[in-house]
PDB file of N, CA and C in Angstrom:
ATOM      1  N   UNK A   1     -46.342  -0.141 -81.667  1.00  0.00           N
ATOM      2  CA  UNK A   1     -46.094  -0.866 -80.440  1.00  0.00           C
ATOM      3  C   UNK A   1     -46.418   0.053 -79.268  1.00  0.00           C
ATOM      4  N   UNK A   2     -47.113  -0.476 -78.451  1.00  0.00           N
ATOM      5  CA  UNK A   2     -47.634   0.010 -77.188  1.00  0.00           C
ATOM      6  C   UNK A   2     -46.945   0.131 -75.596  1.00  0.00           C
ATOM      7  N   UNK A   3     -46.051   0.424 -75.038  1.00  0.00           N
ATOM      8  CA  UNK A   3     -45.132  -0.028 -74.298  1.00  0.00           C
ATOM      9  C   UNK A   3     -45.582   0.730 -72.725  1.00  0.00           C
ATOM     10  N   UNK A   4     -45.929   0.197 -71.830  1.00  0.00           N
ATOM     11  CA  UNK A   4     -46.227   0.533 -70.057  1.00  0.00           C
ATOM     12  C   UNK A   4     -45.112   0.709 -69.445  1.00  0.00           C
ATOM     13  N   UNK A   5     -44.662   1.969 -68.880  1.00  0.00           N
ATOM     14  CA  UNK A   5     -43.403   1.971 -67.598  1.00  0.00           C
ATOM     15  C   UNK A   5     -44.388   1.659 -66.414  1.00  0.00           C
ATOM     16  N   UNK A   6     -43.494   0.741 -65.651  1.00  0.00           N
ATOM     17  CA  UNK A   6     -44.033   0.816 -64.303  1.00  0.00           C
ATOM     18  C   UNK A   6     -42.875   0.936 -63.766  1.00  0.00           C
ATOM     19  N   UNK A   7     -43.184   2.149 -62.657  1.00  0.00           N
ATOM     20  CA  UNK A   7     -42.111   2.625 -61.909  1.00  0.00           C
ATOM     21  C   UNK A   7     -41.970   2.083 -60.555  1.00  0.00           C
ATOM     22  N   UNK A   8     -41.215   1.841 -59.751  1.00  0.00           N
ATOM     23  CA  UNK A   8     -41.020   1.036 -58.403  1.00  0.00           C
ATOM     24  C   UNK A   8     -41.011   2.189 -57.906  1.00  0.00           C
ATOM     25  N   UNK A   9     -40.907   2.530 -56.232  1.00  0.00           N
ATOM     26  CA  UNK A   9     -41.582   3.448 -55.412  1.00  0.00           C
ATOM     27  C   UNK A   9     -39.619   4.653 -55.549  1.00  0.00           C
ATOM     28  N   UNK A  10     -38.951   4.044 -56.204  1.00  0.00           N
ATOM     29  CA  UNK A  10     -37.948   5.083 -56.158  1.00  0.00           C
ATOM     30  C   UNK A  10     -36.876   5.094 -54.861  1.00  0.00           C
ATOM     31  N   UNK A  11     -36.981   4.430 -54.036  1.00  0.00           N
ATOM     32  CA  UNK A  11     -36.384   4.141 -52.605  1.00  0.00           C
ATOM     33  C   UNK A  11     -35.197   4.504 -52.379  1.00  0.00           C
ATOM     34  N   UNK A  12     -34.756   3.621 -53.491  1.00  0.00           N
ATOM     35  CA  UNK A  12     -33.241   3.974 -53.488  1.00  0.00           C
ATOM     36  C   UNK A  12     -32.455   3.808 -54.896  1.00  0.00           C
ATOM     37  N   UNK A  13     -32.377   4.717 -55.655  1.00  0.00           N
ATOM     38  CA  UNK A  13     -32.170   4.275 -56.842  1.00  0.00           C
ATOM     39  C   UNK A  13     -30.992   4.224 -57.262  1.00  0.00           C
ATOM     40  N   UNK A  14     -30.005   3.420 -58.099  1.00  0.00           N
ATOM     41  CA  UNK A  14     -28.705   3.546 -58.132  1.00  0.00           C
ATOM     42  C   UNK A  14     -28.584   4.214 -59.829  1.00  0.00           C
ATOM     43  N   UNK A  15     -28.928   4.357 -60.377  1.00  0.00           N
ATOM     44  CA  UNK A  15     -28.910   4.618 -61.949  1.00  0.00           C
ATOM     45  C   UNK A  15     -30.246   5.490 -62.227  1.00  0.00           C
ATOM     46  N   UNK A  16     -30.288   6.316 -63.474  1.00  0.00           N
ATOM     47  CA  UNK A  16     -30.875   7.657 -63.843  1.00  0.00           C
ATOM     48  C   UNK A  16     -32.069   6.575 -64.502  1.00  0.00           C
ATOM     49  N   UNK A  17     -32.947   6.843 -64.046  1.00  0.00           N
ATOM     50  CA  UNK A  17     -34.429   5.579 -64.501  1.00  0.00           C
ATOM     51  C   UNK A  17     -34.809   6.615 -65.748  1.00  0.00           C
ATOM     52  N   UNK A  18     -34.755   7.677 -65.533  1.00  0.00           N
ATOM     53  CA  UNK A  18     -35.589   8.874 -66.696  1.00  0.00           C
ATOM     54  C   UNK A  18     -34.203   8.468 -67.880  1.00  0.00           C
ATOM     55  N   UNK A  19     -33.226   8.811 -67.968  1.00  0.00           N
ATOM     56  CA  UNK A  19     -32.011   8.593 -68.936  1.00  0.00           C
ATOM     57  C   UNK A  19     -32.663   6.716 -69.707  1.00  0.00           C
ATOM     58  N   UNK A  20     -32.961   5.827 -69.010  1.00  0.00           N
ATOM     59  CA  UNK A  20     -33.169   4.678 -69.505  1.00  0.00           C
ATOM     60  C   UNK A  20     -34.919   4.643 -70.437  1.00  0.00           C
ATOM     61  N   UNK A  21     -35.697   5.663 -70.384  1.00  0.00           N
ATOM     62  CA  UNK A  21     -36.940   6.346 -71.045  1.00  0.00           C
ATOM     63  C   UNK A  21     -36.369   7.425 -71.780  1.00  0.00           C
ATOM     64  N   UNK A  22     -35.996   8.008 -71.862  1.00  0.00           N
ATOM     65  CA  UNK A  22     -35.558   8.621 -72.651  1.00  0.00           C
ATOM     66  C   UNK A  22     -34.703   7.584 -73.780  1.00  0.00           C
ATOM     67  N   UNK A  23     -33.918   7.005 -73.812  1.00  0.00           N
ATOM     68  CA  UNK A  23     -32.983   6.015 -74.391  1.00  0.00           C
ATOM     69  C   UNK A  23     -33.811   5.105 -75.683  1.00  0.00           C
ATOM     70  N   UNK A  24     -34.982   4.558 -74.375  1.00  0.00           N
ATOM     71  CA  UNK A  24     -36.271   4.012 -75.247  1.00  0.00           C
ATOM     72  C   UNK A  24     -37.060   4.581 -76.045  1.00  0.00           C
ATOM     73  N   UNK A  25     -36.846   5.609 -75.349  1.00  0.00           N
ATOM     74  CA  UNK A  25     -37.462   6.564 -76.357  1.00  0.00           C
ATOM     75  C   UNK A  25     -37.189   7.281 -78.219  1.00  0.00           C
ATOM     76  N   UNK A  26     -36.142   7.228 -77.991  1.00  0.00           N
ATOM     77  CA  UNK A  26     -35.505   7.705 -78.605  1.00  0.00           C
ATOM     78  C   UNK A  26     -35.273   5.989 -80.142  1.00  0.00           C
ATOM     79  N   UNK A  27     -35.241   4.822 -79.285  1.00  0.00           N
ATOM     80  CA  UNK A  27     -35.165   3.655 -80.321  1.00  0.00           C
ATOM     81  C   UNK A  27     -36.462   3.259 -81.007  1.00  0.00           C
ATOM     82  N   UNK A  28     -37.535   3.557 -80.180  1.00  0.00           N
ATOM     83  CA  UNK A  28     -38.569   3.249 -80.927  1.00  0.00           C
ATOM     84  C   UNK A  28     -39.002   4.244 -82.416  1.00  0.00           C
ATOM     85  N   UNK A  29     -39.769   3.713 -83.198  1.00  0.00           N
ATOM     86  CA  UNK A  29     -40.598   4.215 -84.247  1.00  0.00           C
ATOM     87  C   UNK A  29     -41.055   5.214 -84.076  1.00  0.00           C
ATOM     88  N   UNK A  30     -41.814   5.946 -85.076  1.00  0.00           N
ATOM     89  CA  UNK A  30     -42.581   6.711 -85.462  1.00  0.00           C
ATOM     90  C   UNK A  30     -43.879   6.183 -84.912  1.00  0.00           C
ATOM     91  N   UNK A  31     -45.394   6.139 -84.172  1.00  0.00           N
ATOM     92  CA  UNK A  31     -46.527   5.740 -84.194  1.00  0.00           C
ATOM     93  C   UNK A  31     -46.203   4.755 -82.844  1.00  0.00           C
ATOM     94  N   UNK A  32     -44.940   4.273 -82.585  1.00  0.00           N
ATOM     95  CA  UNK A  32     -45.477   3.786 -81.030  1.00  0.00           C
ATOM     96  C   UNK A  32     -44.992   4.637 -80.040  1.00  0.00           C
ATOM     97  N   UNK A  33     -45.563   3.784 -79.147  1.00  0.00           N
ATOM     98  CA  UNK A  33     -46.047   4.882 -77.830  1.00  0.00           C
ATOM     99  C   UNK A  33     -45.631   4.361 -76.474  1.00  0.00           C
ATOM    100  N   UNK A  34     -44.948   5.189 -75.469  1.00  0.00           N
ATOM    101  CA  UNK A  34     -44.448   4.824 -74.447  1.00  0.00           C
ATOM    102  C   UNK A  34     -45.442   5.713 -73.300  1.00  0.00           C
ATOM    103  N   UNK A  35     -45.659   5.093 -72.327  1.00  0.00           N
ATOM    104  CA  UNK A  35     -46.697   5.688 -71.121  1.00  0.00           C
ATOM    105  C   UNK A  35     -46.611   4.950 -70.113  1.00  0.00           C
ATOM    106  N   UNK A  36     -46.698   5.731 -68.375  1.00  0.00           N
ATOM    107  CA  UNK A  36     -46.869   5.102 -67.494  1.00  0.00           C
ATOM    108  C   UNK A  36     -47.836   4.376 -67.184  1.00  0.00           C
ATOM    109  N   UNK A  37     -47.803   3.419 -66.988  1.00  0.00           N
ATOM    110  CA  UNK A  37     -49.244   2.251 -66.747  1.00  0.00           C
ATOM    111  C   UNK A  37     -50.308   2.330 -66.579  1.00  0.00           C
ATOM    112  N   UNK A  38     -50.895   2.197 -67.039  1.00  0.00           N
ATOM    113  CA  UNK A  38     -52.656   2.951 -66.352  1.00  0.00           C
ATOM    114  C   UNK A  38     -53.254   1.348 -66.472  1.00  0.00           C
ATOM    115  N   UNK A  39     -54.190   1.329 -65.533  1.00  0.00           N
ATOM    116  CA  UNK A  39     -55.441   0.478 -65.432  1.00  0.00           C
ATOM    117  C   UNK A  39     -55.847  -0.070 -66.682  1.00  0.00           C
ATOM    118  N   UNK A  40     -56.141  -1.629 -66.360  1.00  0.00           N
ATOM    119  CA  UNK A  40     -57.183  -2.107 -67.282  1.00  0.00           C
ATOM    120  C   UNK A  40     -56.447  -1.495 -69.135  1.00  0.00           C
ATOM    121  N   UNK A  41     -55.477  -1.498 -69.486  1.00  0.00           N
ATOM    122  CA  UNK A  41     -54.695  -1.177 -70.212  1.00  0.00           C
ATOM    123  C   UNK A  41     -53.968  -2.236 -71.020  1.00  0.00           C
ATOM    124  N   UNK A  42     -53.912  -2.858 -72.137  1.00  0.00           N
ATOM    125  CA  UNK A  42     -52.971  -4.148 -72.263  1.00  0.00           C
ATOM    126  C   UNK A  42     -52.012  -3.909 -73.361  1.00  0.00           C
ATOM    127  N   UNK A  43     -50.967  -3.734 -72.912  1.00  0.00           N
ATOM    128  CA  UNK A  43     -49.902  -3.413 -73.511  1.00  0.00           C
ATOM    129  C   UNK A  43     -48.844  -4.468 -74.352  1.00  0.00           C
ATOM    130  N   UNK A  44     -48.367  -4.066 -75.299  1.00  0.00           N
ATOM    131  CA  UNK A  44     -47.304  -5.154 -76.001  1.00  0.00           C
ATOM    132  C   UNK A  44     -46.113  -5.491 -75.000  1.00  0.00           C
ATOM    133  N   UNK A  45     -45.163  -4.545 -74.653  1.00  0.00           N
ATOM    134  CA  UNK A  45     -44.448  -4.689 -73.590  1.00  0.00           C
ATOM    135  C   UNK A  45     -44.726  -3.914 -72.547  1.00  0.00           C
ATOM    136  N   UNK A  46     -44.377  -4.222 -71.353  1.00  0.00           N
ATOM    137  CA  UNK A  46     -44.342  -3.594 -70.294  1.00  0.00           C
ATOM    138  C   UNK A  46     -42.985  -3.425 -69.375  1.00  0.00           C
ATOM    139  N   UNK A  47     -42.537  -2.761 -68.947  1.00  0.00           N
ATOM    140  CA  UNK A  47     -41.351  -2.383 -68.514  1.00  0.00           C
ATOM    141  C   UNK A  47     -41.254  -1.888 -67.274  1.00  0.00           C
ATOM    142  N   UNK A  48     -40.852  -3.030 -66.215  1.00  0.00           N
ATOM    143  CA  UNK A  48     -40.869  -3.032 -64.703  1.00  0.00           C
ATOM    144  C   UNK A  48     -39.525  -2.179 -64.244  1.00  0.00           C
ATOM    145  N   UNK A  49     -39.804  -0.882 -64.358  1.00  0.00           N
ATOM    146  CA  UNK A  49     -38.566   0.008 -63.908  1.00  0.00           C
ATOM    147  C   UNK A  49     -37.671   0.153 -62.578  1.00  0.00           C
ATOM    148  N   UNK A  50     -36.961  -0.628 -62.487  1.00  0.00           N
ATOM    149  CA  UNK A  50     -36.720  -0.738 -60.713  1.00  0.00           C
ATOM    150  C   UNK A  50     -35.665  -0.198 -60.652  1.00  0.00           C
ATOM    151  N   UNK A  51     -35.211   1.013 -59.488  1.00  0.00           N
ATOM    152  CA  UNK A  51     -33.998   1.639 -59.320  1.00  0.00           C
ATOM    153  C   UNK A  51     -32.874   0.672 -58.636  1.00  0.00           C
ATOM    154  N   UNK A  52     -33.465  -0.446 -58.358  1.00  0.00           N
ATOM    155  CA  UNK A  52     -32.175  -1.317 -57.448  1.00  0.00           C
ATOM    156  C   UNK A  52     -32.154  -2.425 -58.330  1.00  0.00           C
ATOM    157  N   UNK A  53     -31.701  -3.428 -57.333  1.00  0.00           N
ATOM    158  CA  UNK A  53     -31.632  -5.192 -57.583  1.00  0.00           C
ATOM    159  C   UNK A  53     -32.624  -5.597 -57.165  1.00  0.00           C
ATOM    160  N   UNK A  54     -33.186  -4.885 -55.929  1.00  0.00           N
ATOM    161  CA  UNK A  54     -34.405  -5.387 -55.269  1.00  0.00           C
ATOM    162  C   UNK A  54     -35.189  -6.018 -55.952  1.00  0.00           C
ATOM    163  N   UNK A  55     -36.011  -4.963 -56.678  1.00  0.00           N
ATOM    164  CA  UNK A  55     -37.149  -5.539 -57.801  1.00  0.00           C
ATOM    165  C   UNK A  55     -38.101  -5.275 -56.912  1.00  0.00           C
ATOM    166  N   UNK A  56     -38.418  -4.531 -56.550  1.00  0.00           N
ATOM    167  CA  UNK A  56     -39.721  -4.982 -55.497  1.00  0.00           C
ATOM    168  C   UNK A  56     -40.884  -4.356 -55.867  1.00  0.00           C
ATOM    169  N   UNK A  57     -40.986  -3.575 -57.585  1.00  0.00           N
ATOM    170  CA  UNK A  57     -41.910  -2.857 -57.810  1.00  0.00           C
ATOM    171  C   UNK A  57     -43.189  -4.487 -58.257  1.00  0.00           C
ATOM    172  N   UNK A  58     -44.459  -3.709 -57.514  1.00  0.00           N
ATOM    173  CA  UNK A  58     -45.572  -5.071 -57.652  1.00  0.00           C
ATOM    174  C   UNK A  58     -45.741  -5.081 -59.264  1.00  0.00           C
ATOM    175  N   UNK A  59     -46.033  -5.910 -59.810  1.00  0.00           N
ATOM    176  CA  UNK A  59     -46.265  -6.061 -61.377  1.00  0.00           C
ATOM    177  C   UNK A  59     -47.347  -7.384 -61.406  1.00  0.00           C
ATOM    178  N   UNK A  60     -47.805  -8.132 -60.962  1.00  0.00           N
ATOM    179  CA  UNK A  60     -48.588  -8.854 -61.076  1.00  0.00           C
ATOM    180  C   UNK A  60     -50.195  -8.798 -61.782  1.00  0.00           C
ATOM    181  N   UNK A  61     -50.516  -7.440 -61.204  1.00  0.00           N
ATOM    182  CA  UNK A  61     -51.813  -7.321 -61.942  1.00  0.00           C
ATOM    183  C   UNK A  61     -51.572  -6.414 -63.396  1.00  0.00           C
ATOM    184  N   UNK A  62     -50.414  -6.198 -63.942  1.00  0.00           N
ATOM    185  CA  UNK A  62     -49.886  -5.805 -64.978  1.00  0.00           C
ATOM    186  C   UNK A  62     -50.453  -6.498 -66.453  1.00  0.00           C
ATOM    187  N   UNK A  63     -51.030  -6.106 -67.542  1.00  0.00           N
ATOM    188  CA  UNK A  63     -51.820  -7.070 -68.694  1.00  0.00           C
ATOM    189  C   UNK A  63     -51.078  -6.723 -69.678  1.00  0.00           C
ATOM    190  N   UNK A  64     -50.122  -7.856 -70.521  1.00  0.00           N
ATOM    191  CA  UNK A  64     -48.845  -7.579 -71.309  1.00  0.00           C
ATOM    192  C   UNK A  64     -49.236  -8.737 -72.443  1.00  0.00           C
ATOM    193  N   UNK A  65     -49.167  -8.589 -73.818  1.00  0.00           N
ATOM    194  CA  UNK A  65     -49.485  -9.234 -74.903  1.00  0.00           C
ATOM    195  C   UNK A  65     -48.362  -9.899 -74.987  1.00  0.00           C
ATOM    196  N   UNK A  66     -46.735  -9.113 -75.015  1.00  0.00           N
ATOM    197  CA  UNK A  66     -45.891 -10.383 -75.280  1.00  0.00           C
ATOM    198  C   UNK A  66     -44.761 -10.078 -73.699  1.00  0.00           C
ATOM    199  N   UNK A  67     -44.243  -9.393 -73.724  1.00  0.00           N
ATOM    200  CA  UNK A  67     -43.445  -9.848 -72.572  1.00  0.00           C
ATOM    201  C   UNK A  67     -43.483  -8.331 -71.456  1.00  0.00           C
ATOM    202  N   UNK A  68     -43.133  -8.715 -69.832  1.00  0.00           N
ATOM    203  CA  UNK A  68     -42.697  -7.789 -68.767  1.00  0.00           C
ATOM    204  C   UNK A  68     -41.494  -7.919 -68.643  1.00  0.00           C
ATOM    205  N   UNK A  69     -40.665  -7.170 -68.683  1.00  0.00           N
ATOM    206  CA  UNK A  69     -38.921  -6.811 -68.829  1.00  0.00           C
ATOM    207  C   UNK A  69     -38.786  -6.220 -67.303  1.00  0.00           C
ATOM    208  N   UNK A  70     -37.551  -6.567 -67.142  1.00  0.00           N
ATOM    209  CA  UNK A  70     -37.313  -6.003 -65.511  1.00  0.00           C
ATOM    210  C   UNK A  70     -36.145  -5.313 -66.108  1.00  0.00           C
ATOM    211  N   UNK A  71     -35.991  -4.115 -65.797  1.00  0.00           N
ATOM    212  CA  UNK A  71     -34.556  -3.151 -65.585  1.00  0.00           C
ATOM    213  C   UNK A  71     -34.687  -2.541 -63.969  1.00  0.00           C
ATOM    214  N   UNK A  72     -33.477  -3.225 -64.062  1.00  0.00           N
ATOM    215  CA  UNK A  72     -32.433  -2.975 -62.693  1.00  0.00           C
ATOM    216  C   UNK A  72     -31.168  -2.151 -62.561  1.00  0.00           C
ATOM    217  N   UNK A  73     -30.754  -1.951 -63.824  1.00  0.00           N
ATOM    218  CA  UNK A  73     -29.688  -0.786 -63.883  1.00  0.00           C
ATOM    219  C   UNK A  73     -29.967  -0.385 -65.125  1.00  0.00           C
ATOM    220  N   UNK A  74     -28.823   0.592 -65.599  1.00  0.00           N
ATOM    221  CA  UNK A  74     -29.053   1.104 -66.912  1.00  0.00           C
ATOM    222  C   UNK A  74     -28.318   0.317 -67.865  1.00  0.00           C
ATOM    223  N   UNK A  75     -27.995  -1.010 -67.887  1.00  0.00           N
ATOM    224  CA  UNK A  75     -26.996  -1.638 -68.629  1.00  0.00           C
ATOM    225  C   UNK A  75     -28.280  -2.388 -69.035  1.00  0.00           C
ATOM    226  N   UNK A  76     -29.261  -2.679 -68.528  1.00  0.00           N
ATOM    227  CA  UNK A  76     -30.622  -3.923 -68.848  1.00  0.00           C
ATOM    228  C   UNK A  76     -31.167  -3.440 -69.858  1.00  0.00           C
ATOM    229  N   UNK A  77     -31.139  -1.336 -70.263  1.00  0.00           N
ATOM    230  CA  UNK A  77     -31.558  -1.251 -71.493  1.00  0.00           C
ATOM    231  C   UNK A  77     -31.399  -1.773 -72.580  1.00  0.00           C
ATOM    232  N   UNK A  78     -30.399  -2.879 -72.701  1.00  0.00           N
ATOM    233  CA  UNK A  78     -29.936  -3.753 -73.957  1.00  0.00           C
ATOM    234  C   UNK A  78     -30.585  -4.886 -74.167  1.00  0.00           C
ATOM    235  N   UNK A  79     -31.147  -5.531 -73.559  1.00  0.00           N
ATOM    236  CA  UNK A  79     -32.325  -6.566 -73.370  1.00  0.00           C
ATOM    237  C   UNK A  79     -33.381  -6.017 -73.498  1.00  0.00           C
ATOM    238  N   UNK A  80     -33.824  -4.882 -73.004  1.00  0.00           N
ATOM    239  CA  UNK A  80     -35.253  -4.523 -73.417  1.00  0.00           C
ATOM    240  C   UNK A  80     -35.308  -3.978 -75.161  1.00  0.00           C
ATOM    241  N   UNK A  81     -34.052  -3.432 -75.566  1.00  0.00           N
ATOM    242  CA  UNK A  81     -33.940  -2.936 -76.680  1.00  0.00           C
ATOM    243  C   UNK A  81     -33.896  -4.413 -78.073  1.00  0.00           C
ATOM    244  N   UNK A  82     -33.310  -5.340 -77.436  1.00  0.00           N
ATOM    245  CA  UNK A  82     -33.219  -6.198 -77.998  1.00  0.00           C
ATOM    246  C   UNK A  82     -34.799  -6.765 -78.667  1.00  0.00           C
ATOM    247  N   UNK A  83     -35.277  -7.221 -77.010  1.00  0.00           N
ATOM    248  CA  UNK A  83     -36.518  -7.568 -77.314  1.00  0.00           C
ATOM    249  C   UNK A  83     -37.734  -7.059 -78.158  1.00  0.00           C
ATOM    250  N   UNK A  84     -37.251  -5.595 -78.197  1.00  0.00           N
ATOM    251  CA  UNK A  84     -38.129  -4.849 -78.949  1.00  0.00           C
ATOM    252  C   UNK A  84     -38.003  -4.968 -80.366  1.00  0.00           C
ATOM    253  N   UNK A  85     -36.875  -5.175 -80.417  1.00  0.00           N
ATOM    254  CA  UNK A  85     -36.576  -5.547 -82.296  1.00  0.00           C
ATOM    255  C   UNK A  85     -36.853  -6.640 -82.502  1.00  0.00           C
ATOM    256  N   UNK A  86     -37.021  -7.729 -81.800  1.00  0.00           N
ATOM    257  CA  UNK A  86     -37.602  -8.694 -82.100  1.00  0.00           C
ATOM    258  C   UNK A  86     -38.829  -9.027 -82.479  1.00  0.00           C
ATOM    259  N   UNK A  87     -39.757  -8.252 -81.400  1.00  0.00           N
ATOM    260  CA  UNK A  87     -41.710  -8.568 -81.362  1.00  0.00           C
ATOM    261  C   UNK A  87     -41.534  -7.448 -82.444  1.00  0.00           C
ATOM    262  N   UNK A  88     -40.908  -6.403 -82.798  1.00  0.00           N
ATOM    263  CA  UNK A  88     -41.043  -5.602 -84.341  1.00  0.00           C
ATOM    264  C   UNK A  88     -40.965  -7.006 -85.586  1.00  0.00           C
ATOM    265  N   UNK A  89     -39.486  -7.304 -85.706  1.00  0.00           N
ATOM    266  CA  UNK A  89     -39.447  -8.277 -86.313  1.00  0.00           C
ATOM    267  C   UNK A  89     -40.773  -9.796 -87.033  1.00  0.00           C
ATOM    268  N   UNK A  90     -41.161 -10.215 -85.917  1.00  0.00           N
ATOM    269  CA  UNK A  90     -41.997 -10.827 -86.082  1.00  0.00           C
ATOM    270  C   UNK A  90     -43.234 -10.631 -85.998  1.00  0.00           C
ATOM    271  N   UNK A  91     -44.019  -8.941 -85.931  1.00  0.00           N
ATOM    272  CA  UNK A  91     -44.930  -8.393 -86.219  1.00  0.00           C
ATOM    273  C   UNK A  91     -45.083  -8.044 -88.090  1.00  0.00           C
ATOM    274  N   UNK A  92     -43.719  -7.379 -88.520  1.00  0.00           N
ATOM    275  CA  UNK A  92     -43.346  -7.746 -89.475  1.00  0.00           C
ATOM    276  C   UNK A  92     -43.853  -8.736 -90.706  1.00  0.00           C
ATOM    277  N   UNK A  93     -43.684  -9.642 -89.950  1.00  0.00           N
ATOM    278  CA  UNK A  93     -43.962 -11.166 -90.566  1.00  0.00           C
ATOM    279  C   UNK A  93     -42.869 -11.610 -91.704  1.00  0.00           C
ATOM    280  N   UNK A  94     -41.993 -11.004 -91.435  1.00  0.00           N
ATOM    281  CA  UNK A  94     -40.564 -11.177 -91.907  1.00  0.00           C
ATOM    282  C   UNK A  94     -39.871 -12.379 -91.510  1.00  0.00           C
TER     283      UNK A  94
END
């Protein structure tokens, strides 16, 4: 699994954004791969890292096979973690 951070400009952040990559880090497999976004890139998930509620990091031209996850605090790592066992799951073919 292929996974994109996109980071919001950092403004004002209320929660440790690196602690919530690291976290992910740490749940995924052996062979997938976590990286900041690059161009022209199409990723399984992508992960809209925002230090507030705001949300205001742009994600639109973002190219994602199954889903873009928004974290807004460090409690949202449970939804992204979720989701990830899932598109595992049904990659699977279990």
């Amino acid at each position: 699994m292929k996974i994109g951070i996109k980071y919001c400009g950092g403004c004002n952040p209320t929660y440790d954004r690196t602690e919530v990559v690291s976290r992910l880090k740490k749940h995924l497999s052996e062979g997938d791969s976590v990286e900041t976004i690059k161009q022209g890139i199409i990723y399984d998930i992508v992960v809209i890292l925002c230090g507030c509620n705001r949300a205001c990091a742009n994600y639109d031209n973002l190219e994602v096979i199954y889903e873009k996850i928004f974290i807004t605090s460090e409690y949202d790592s449970a939804k992204l973690f979720e989701t990830i066992d899932k598109i595992k799951h049904l990659q699977s073919g279990e």
